[in-house]
Protein backbone atom coordinates (compact mmCIF):
# COMPACT_ATOMS: atom_id res chain seq x y z
CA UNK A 1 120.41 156.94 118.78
CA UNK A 2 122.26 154.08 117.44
CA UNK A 3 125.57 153.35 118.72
CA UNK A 4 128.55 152.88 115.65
CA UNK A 5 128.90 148.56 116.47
CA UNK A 6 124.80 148.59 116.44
CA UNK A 7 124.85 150.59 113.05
CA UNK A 8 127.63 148.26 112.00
CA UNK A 9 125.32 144.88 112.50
CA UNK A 10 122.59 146.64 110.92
CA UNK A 11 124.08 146.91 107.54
CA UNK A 12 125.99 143.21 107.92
CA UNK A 13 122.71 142.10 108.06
CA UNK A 14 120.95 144.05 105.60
CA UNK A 15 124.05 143.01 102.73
CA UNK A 16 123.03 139.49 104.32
CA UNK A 17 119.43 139.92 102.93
CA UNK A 18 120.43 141.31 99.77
CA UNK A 19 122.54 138.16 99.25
CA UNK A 20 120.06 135.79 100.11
CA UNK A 21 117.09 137.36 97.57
CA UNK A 22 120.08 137.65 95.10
CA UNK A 23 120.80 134.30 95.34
CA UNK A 24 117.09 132.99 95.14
CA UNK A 25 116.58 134.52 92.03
CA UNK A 26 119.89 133.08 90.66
CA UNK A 27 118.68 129.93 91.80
CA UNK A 28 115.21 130.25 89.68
CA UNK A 29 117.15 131.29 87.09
CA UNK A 30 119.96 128.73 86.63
CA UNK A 31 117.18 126.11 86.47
CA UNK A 32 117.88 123.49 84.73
CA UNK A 33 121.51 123.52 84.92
CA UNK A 34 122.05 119.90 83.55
CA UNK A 35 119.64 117.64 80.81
CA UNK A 36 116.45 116.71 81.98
CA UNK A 37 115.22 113.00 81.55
CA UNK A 38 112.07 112.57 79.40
CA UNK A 39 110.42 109.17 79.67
CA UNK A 40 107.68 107.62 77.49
CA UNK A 41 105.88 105.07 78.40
CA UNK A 42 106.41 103.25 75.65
CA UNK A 43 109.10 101.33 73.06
CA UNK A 44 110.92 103.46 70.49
CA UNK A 45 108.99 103.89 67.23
CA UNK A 46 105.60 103.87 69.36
CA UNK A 47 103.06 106.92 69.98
CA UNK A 48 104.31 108.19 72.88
CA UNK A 49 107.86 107.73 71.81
CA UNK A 50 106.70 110.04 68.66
CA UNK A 51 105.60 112.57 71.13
CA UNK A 52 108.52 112.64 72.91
CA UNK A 53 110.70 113.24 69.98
CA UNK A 54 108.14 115.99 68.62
CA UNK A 55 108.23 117.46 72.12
CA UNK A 56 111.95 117.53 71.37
CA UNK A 57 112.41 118.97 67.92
CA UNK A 58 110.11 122.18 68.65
CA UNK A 59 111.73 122.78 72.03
CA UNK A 60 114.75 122.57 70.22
CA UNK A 61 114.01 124.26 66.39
CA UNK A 62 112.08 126.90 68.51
CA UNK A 63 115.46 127.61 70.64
CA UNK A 64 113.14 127.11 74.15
CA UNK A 65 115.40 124.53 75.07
CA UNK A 66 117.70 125.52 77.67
CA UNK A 67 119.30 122.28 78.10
CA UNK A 68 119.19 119.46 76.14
CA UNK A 69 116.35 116.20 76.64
CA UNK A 70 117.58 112.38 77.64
CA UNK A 71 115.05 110.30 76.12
CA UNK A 72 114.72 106.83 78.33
CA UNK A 73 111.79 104.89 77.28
CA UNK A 74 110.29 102.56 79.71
CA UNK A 75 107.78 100.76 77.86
CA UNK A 76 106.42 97.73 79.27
CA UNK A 77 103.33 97.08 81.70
CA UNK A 78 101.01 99.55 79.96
CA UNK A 79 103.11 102.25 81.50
CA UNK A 80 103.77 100.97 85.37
CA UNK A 81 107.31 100.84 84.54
CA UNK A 82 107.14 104.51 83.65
CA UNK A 83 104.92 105.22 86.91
CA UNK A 84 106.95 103.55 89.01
CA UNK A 85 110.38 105.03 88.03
CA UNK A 86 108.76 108.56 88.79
CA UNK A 87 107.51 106.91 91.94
CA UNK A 88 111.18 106.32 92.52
CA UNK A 89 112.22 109.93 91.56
CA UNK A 90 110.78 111.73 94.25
CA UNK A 91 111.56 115.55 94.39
CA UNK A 92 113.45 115.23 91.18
CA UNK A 93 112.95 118.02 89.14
CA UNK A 94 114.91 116.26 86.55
CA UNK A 95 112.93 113.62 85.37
CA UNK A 96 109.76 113.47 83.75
CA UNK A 97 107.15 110.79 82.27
CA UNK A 98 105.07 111.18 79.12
CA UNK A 99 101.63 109.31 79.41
CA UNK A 100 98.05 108.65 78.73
CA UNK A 101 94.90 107.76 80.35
CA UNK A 102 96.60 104.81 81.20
CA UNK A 103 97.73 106.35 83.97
CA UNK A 104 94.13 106.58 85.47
CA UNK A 105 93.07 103.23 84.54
CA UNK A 106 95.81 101.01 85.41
CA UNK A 107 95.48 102.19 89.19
CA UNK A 108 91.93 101.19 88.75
CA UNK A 109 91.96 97.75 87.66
CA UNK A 110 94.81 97.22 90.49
CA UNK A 111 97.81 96.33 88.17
CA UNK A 112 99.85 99.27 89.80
CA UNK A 113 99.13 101.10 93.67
CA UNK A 114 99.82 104.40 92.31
CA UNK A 115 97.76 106.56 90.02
CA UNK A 116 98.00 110.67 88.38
CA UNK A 117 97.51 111.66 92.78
CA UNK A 118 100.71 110.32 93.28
CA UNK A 119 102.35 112.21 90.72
CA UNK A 120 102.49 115.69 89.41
CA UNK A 121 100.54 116.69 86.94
CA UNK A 122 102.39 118.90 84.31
CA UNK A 123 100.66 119.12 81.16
CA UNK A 124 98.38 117.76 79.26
CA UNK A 125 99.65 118.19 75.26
CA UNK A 126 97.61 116.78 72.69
CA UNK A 127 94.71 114.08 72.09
CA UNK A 128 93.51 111.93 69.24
CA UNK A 129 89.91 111.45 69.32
CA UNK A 130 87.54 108.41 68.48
CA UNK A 131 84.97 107.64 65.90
CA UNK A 132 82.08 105.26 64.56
CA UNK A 133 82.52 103.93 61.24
CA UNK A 134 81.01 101.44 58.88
CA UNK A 135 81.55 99.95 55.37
CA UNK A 136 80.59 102.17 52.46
CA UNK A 137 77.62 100.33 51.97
CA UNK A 138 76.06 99.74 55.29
CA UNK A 139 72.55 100.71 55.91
CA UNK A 140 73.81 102.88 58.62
CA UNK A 141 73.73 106.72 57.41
CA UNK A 142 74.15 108.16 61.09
CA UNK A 143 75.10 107.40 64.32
CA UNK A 144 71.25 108.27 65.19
CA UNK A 145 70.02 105.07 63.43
CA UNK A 146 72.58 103.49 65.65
CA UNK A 147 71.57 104.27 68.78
CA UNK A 148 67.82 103.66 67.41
CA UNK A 149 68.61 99.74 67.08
CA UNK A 150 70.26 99.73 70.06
CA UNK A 151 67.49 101.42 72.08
CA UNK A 152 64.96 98.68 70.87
CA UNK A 153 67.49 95.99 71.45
CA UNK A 154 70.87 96.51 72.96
CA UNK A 155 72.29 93.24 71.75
CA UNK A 156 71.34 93.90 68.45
CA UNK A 157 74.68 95.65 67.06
CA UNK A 158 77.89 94.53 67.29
CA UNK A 159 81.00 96.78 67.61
CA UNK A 160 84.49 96.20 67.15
CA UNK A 161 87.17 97.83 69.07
CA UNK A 162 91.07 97.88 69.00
CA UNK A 163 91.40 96.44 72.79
CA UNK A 164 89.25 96.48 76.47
CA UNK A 165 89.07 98.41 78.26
CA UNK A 166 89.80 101.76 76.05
CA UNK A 167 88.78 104.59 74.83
CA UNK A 168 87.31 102.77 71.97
CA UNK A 169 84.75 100.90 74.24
CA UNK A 170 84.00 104.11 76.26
CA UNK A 171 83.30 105.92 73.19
CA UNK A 172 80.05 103.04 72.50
CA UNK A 173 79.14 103.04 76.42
CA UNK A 174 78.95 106.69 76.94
CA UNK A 175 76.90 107.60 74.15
CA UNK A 176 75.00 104.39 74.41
CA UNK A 177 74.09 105.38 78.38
CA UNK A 178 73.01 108.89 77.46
CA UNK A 179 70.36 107.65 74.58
CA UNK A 180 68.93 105.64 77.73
CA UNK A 181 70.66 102.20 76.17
CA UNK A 182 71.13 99.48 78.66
CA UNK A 183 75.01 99.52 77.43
CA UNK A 184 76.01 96.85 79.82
CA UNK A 185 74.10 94.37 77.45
CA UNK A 186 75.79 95.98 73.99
CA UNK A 187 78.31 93.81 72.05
CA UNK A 188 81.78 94.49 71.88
CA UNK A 189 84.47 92.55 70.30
CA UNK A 190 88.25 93.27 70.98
CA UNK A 191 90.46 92.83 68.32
CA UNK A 192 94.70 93.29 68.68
CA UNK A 193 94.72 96.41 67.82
CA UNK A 194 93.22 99.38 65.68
CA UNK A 195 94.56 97.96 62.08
CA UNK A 196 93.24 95.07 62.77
CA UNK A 197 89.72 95.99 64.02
CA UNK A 198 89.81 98.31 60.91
CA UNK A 199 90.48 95.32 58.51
CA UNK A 200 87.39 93.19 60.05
CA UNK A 201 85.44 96.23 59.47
CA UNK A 202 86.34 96.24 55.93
CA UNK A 203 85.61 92.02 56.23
CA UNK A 204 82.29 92.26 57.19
CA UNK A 205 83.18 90.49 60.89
CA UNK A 206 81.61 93.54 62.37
CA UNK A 207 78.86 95.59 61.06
CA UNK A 208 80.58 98.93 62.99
CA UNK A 209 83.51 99.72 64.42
CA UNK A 210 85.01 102.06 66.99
CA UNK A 211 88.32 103.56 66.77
CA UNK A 212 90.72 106.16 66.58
CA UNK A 213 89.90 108.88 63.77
CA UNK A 214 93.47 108.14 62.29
CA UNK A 215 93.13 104.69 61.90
CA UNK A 216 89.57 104.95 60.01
CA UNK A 217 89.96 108.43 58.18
CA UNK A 218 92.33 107.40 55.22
CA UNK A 219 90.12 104.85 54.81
CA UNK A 220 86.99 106.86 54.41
CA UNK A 221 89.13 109.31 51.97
CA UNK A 222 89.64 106.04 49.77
CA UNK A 223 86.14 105.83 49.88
CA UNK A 224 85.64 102.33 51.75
CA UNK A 225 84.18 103.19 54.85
CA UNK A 226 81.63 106.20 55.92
CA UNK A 227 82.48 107.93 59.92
CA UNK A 228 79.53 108.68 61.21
CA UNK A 229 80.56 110.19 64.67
CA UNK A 230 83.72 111.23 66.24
CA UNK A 231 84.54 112.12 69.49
CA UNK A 232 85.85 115.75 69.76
CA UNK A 233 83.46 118.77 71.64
CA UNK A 234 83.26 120.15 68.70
CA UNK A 235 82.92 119.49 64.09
CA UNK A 236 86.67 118.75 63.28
CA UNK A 237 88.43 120.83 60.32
CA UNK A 238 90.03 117.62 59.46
CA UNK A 239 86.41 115.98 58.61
CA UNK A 240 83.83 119.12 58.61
CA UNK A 241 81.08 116.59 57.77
CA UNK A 242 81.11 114.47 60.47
CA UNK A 243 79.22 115.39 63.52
CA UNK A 244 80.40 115.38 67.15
CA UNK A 245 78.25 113.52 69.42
CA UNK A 246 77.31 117.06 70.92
CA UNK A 247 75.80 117.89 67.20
CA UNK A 248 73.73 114.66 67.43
CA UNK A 249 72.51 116.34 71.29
CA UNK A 250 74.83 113.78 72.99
CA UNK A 251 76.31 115.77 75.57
CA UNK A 252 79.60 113.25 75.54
CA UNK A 253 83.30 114.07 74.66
CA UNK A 254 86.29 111.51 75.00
CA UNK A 255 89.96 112.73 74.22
CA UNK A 256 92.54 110.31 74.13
CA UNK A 257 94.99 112.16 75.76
CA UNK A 258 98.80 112.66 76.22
CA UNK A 259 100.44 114.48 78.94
CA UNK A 260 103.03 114.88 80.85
CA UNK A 261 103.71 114.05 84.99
CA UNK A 262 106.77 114.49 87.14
CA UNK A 263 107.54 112.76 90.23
CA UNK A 264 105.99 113.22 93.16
CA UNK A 265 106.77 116.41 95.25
CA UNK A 266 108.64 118.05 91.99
CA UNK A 267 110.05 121.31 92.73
CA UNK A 268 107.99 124.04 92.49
CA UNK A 269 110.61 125.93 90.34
CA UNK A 270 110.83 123.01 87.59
CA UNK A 271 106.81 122.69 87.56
CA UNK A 272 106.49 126.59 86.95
CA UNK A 273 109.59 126.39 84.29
CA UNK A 274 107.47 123.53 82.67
CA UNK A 275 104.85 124.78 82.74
CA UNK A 276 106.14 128.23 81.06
CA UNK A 277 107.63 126.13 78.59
CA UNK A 278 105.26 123.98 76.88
CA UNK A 279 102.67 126.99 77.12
CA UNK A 280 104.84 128.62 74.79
CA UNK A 281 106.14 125.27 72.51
CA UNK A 282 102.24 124.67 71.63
CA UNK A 283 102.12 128.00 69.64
CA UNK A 284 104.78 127.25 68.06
CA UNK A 285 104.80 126.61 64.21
CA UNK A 286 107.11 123.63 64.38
CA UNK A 287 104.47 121.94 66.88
CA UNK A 288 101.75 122.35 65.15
CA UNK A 289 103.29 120.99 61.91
CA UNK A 290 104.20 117.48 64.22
CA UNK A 291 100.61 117.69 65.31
CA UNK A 292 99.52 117.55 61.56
CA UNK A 293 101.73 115.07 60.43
CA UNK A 294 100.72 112.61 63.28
CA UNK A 295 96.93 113.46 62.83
CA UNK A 296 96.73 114.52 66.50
CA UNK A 297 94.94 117.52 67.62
CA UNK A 298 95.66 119.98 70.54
CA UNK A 299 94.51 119.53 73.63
CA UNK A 300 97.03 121.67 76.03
CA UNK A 301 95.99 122.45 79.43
CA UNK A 302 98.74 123.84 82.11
CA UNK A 303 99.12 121.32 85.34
CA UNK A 304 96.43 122.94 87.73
CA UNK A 305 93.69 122.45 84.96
CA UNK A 306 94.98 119.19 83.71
CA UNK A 307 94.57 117.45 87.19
CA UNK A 308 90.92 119.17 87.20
CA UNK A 309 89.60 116.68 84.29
CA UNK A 310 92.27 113.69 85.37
CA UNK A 311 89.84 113.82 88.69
CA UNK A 312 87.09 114.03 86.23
CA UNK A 313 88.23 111.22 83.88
CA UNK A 314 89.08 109.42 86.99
CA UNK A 315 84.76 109.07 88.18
CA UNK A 316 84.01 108.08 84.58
CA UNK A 317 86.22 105.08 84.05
CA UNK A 318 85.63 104.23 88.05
CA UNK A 319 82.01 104.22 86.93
CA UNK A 320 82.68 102.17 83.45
CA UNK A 321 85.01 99.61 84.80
CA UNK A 322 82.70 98.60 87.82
CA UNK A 323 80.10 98.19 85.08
CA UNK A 324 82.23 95.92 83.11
CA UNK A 325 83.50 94.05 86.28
CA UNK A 326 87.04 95.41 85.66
CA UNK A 327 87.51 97.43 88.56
CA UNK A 328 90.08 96.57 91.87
CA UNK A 329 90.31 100.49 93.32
CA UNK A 330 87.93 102.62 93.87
CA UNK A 331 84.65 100.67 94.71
CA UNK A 332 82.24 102.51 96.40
């Protein structure tokens, strides 16, 4: 039998516990208790900077913000500067970055030591997706007869694209390597950027052109240029006549992603909240209305499956860029 003291340390020690789960689940609970810093990797006025303020305003109309955002942009460097001030935020679960697949490539071609490992993969949001297009009157009717000219001759077609590397030029290789095309020997000609591929297109400095779907589709409504493929796993409400590389049995899909990373070794509680969070912001009517208005399309994945396909993403622009001769980490 216990003696009184004995019983007496007993329940000092069982309050004790009590406190201590109390005050974990306070602690979860009170998370955030100050703004949290959201950082595009970009200038304001640019893509990612429209994300961020989208990301914003449905957090916000939706009331699932529990405190408010700090937008810092740190464009510059084709997003190292953002990289590197998570880099610099380590176990912050205060700050966060908003991306794309720059992330993976940039490590690649060696212009930064730190890739999507190094950080913490929280979300991926939303993608745009590439296309083939040509001028209203080109011979081409599909991306078939494409691929056909290339297949007898690879040099025989030449593409514009917005910039090198991108998703642009991957969207020409991949297909290209699955027809059996030597795609290493296919022409490609980088312009500045997606307007002003679209307006050598429209030229006649390039017979075809890839790009993003927004840059070529108000184009095609106007009637002065015919898509012939786009990039999605699936036909696209937006453009139900166009075919998916999958509907022409090209097993290829290439999103050009956004998502979001926090610094290394972020707190378990803030990645769960985050996660929680943006789960519930993509159902969300004011969302979905930002996704129309941009012409972007939802891609969400939570942080464990978003790191599955960065790893995945990762082999296939190792794999392109050594073709290309672009490629400093990684070799094999």
């Amino acid at each position: 039998m216990l003696s009184k003291s004995s019983r007496v340390v007993l329940v000092v020690l069982a309050a004790a516990a009590l406190l201590a789960v109390a005050g974990q689940g306070n602690a979860q609970q009170t998370y955030p208790t100050k703004p949290v810093q959201l950082v595009p990797a970009g200038s304001p006025g640019g893509g990612l900077d429209i994300h961020a303020r989208a990301i914003e305003q449905a957090l916000t109309v939706e009331k699932l913000l529990d405190k408010p955002f700090t937008i810092l942009h740190k464009g510059g460097g084709g997003g190292n500067l953002m990289t590197s001030h998570l880099i610099n935020q380590k176990g912050n679960g205060y700050t966060m970055g908003i991306n794309s697949n720059r992330v993976l490539l940039n490590e690649l071609m060696g212009t930064i030591e730190y890739g999507y490992k190094d950080l913490t993969s929280v979300a991926r949001l939303t993608t745009e997706y590439n296309c083939w297009a040509v001028r209203a009157d080109s011979k081409y009717k599909s991306a078939l007869d494409v691929l056909a000219d290339l297949q007898k001759d690879p040099t025989s077609v030449t593409f514009g694209v917005g910039t090198v590397p991108s998703n642009d030029q991957f969207n020409i290789m991949l297909p290209a390597k699955q027809k059996g095309v030597d795609y290493r020997k296919v022409k490609i000609v980088a312009f500045d950027a997606g307007g002003d591929a679209m307006a050598k297109l429209l030229g006649n400095h390039v017979p075809i052109l890839s790009t993003g779907l927004s840059e070529a589709i108000n184009q095609a409504e106007a009637g002065k240029v015919r898509i012939l493929s786009v990039s999605a796993p699936a036909k696209l409400d937006r453009v139900p006549n166009v075919p998916c590389w999958k509907d022409l049995g090209i097993d290829v899909a290439i999103y050009h992603w956004r998502g979001i990373y926090g610094p290394p070794e972020m707190p378990k509680e803030a990645y769960d909240y985050w996660n929680k969070k943006f789960a519930a912001m993509v159902k969300t009517k004011t969302w979905k209305q930002s996704l129309d208005k941009f012409e972007l399309f939802d891609a969400f994945l939570t942080g464990d499956d978003f790191k599955k396909e960065l790893a995945k993403d990762y082999e296939t622009y190792r794999e392109l860029l050594g073709t290309m001769g672009m490629l400093k980490k990684g070799k094999k």
